[in-house]
Protein backbone atom coordinates (compact mmCIF):
# COMPACT_ATOMS: atom_id res chain seq x y z
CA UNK A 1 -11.75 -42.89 17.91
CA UNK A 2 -13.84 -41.47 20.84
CA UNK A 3 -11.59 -38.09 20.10
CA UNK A 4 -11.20 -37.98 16.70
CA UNK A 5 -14.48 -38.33 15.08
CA UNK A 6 -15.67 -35.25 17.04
CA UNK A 7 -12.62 -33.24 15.57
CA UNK A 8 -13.58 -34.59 12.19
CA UNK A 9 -17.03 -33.82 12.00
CA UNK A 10 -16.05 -30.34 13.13
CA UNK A 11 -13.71 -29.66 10.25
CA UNK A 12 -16.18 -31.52 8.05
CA UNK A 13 -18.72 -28.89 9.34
CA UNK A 14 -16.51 -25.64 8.89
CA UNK A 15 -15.45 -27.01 5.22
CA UNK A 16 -19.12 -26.68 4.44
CA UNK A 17 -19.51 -23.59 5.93
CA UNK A 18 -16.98 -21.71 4.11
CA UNK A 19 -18.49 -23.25 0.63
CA UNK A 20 -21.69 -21.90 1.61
CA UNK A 21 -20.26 -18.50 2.37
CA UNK A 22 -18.40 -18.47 -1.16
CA UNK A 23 -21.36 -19.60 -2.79
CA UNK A 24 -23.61 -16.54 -1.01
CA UNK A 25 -20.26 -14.10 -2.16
CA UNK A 26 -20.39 -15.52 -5.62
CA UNK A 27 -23.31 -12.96 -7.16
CA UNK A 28 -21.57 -10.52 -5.69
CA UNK A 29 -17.98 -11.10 -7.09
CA UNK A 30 -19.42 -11.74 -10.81
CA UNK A 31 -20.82 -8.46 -10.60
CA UNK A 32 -17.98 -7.12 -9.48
CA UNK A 33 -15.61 -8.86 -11.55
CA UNK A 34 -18.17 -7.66 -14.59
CA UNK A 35 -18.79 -3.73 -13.67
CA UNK A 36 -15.10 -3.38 -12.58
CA UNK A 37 -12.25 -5.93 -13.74
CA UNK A 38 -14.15 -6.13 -17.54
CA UNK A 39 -13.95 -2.77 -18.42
CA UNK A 40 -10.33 -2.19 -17.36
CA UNK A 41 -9.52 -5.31 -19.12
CA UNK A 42 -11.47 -3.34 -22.18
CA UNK A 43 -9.46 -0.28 -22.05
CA UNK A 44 -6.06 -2.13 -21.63
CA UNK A 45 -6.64 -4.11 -25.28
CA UNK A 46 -7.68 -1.33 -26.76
CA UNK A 47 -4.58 0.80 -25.40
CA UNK A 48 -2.62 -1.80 -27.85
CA UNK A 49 -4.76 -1.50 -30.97
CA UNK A 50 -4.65 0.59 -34.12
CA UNK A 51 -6.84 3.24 -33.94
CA UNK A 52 -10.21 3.41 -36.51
CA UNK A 53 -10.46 6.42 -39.21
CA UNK A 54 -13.28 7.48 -37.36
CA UNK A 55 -13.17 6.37 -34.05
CA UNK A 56 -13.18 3.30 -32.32
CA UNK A 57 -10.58 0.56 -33.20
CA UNK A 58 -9.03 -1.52 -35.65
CA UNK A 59 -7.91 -4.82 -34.42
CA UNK A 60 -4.55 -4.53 -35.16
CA UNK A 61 -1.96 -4.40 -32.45
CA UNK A 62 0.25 -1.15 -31.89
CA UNK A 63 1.90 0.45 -29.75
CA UNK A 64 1.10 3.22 -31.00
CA UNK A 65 -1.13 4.53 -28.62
CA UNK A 66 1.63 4.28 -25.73
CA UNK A 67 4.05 6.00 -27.69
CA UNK A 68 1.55 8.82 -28.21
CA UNK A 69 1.42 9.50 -24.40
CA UNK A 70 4.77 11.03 -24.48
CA UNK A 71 6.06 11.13 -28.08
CA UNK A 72 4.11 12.42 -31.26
CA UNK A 73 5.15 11.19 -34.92
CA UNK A 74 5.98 13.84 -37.57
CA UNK A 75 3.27 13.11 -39.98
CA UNK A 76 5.88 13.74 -43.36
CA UNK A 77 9.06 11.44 -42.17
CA UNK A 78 7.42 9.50 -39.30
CA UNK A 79 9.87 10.68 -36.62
CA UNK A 80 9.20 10.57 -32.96
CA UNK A 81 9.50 13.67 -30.82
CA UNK A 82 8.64 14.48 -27.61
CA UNK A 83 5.00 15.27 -27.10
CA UNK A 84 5.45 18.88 -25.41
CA UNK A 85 1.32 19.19 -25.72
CA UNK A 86 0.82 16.20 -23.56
CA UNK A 87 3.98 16.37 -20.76
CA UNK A 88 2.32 20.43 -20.44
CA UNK A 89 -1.07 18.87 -19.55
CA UNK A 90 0.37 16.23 -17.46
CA UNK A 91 2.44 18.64 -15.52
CA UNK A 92 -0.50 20.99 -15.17
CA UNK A 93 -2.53 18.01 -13.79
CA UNK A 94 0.24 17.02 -10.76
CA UNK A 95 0.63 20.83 -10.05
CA UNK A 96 -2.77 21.72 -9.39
CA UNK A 97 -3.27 18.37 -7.85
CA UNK A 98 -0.76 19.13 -5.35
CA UNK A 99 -1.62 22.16 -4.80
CA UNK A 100 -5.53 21.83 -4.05
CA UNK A 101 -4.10 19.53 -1.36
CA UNK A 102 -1.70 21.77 -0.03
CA UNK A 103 -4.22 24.49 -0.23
CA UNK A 104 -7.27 22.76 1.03
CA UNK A 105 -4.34 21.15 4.07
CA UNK A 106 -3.57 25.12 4.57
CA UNK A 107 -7.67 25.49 4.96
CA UNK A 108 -8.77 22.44 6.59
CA UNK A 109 -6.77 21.68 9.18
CA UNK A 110 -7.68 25.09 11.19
CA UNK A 111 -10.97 24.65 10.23
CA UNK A 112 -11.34 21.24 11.72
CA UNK A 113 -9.75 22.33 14.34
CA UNK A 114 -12.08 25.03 15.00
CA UNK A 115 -14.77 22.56 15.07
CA UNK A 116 -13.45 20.00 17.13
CA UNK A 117 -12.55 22.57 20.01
CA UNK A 118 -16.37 23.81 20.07
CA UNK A 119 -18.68 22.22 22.95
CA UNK A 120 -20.15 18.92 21.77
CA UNK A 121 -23.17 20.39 20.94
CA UNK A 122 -22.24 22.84 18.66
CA UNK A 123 -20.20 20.66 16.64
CA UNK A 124 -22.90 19.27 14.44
CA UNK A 125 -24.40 22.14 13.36
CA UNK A 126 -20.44 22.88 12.17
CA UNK A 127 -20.15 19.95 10.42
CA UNK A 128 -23.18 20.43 8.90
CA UNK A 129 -22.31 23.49 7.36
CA UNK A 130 -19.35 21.72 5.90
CA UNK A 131 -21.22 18.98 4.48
CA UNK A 132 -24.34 21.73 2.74
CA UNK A 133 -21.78 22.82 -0.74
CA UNK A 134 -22.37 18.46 -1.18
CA UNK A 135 -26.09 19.22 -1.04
CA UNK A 136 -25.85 20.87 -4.61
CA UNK A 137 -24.00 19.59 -8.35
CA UNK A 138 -20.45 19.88 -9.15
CA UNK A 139 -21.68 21.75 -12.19
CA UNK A 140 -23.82 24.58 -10.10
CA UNK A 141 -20.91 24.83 -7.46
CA UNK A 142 -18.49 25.31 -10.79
CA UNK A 143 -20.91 27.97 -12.09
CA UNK A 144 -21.43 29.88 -8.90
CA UNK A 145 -17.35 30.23 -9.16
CA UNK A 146 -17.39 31.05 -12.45
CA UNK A 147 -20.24 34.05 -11.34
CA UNK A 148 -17.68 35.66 -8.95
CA UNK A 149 -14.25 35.46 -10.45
CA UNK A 150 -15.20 36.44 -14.35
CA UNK A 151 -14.33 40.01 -15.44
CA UNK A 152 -17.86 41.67 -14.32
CA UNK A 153 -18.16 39.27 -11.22
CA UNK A 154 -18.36 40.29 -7.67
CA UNK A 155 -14.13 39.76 -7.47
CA UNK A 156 -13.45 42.44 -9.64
CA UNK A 157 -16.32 44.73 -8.93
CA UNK A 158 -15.42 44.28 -5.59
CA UNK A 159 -12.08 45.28 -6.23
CA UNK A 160 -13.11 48.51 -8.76
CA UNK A 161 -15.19 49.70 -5.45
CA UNK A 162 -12.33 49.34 -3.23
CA UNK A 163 -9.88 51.78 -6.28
CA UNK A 164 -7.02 48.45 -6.16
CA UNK A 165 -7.74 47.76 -9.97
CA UNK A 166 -9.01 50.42 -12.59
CA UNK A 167 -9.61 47.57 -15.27
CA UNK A 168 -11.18 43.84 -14.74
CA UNK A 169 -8.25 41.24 -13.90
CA UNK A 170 -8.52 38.16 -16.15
CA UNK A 171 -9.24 35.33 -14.18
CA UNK A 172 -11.06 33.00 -16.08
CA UNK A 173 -9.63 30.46 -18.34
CA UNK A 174 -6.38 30.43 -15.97
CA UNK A 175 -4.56 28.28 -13.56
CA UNK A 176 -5.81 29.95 -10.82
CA UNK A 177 -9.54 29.94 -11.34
CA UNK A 178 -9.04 25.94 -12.04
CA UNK A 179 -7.31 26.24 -8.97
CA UNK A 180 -9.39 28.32 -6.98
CA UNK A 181 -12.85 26.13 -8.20
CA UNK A 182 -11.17 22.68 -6.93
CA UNK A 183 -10.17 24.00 -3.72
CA UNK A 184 -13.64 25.15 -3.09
CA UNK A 185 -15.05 21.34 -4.59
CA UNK A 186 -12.77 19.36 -2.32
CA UNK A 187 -11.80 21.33 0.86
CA UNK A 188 -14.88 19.43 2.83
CA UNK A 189 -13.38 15.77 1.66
CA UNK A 190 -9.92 17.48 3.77
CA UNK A 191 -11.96 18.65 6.84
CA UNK A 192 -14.06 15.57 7.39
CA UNK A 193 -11.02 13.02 8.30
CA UNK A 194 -9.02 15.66 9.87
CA UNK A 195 -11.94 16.65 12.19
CA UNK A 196 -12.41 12.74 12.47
CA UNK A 197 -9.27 12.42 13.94
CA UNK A 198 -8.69 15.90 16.30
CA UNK A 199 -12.29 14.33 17.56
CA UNK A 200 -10.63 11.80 19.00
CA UNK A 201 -7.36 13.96 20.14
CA UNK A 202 -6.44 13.78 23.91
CA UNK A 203 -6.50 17.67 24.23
CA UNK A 204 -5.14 17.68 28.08
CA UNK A 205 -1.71 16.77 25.96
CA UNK A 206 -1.60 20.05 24.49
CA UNK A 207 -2.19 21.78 27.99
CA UNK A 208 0.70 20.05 29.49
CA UNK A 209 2.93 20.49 26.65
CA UNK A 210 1.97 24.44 27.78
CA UNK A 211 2.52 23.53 31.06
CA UNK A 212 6.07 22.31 29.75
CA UNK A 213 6.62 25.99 28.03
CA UNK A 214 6.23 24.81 24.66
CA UNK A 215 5.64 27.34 22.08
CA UNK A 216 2.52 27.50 20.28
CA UNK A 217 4.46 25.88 17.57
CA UNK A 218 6.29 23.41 19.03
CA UNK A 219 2.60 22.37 20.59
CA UNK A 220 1.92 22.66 16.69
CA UNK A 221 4.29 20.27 15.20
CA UNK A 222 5.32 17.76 18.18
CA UNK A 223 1.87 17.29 20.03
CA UNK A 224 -0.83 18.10 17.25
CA UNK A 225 0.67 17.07 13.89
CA UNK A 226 1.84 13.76 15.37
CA UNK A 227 -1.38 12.94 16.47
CA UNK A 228 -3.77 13.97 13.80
CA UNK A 229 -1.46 12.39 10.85
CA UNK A 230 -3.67 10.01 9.82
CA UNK A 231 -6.22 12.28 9.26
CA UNK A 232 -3.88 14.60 7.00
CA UNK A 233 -2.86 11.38 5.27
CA UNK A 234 -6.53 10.42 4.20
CA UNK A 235 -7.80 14.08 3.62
CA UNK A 236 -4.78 14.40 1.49
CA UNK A 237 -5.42 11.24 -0.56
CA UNK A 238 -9.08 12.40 -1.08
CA UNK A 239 -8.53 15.19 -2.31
CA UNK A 240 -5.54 14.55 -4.68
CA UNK A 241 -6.68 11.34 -6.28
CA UNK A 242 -10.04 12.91 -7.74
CA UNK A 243 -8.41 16.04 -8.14
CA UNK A 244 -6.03 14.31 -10.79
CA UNK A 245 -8.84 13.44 -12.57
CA UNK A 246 -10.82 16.04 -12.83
CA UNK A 247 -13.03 17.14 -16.16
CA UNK A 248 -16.19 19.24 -15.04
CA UNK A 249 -13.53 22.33 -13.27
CA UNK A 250 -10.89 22.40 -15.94
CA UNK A 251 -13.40 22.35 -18.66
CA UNK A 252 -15.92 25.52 -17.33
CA UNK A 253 -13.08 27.37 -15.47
CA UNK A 254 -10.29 26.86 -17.84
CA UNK A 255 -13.03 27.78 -21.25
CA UNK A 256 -11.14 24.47 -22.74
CA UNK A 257 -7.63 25.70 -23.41
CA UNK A 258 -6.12 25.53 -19.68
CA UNK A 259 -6.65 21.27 -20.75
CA UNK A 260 -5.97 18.64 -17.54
CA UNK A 261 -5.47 14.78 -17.64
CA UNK A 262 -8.99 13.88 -17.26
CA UNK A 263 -9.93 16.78 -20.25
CA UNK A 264 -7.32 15.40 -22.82
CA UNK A 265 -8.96 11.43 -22.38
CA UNK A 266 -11.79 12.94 -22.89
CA UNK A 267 -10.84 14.65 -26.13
CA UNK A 268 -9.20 11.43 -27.25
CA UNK A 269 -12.63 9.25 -27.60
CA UNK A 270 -14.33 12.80 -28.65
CA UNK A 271 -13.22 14.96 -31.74
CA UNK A 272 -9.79 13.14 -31.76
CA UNK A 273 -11.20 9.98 -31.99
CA UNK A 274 -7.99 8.28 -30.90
CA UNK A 275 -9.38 5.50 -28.86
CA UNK A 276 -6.35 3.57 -28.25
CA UNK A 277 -4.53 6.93 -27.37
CA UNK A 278 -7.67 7.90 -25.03
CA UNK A 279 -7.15 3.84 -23.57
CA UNK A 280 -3.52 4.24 -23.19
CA UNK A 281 -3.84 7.77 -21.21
CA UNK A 282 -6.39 6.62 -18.88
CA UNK A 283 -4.38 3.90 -17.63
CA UNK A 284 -1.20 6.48 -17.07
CA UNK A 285 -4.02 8.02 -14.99
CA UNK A 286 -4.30 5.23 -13.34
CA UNK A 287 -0.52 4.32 -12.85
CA UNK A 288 -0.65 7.57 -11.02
CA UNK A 289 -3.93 6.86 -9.05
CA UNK A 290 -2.09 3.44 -7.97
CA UNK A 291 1.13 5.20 -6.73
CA UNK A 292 -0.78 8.04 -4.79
CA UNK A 293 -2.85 4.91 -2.82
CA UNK A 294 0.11 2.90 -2.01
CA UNK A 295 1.52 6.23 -0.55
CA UNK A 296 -1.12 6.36 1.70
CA UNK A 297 -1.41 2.56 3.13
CA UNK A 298 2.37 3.05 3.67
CA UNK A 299 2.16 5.68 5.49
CA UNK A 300 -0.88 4.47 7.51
CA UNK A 301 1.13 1.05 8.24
CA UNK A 302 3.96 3.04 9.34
CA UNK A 303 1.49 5.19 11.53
CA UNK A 304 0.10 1.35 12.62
CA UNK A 305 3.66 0.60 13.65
């Protein structure tokens, strides 16, 4: 008895401890649960419910509102077809996706490099010019693009000075300026893990693999690459995931006709007023989010191992 009551009392004692800690959490998870868990549960109902004549919902169920992510109905017959509108916009949205990361990659990773080779005391002031474009709104930064690629910006002046172009090149309203514009948004949220992680890079590894006569790219690829991949991993995840979603660069760079994911949900519970539709894509959006996230804690467990 001498032994055990001590032992009890102890688990006794933890018991209540961990209540008290989940009582302290428990304002915290209802407000959690409330501001995140409620609304998804809100747009997943309404992805199943008939939409309203002029807007919101009818509470009917339907799937009519998954079916219009990929198919439309002919509006004489009723006939499904393929929803060419929709897969175009969806496509557009994984393309450019991919390729602000591959560009910003292209970008940041000699740029954080840069930065992490510079004495100590210069690297701040570096960083800090990385960080000033998040001192001003998405919408200004989107304008200020906007003032140098339209047809009597400083691009195409630029390029009437020079004699390359005798006429304006049309780059607003395209691909490219969409492209261009979320390149410039994201490229810091690709620099700051990358330089976060050649910070911490054992750089006398790269002088021996000189020592070893390895090329410059061989250095590149089997000393570097290796060692910063974590970094590439979460700069690449930062910048695709909100890049997927974007609405404020599609919608002042493309002039509304160059559409992305994030535009056409938006158009949905707007003019459309297709809420169930608008419910439905969102949720594709984030199917998409999900798979780009467990991407990245695979390949960070696989990094772990």
């Amino acid at each position: 008895m001498a032994v055990t009551q001590p032992n009890t009392d102890l688990v006794i004692a933890n018991r209540r401890e961990t209540r008290n800690r989940w009582l302290l959490l428990l304002p915290s998870i209802v407000i959690l649960l409330a501001a995140a868990v409620g609304p998804l549960i809100v747009v997943v109902i309404y992805s199943f419910l008939t939409a309203g004549d002029y807007g919101g919902v009818v509470w009917h169920f339907s799937w009519d509102g998954w079916l219009g992510v990929f198919t439309t109905s002919d509006p004489f017959d009723g006939t499904l077809s393929l929803a060419n509108a929709h897969i175009s916009i969806l496509w557009r949205s994984v393309k450019l996706s991919f390729l602000t990361t591959l560009f910003c990659l292209i970008l940041g990773f000699p740029t954080a490099y840069f930065i992490a080779t510079r004495p100590v005391t210069q690297r701040d002031g570096w960083m800090l010019l990385i960080t000033i474009p998040f001192w001003t709104n998405l919408l200004i930064r989107t304008f200020a693009i906007m003032g140098l690629i339209r047809n009597e910006g400083l691009a195409n002046g630029l390029l009437e000075w020079l004699g390359i172009i005798d006429h304006p090149i049309q780059m607003m309203f395209t691909d490219f300026a969409i492209l261009l514009g979320m390149v410039y948004v994201y490229l810091p949220l690709m620099v700051l893990p990358l330089y976060a992680s050649m910070e911490r890079l054992n750089f006398s590894l790269i002088d021996a693999a000189y020592d070893l006569y390895a090329t410059p790219f061989r250095v590149l690829r089997r000393v570097i690459v290796p060692a910063v991949k974590p970094g590439v991993v979460a700069g690449s995840i930062l910048v695709f995931v909100p890049s997927l979603g974007a609405y404020v660069i599609p919608r002042i760079l493309g002039g509304g006709t160059q559409l992305m994911l994030g535009n056409l949900i938006e158009l949905q519970f707007g003019q459309a007023r297709n809420w169930p539709l608008g419910a439905a894509l969102s949720l594709t959006l984030l199917v998409m989010v999900t798979v780009a996230l467990i991407v990245y804690v695979r390949a960070s467990a696989n990094e772990g191992d």
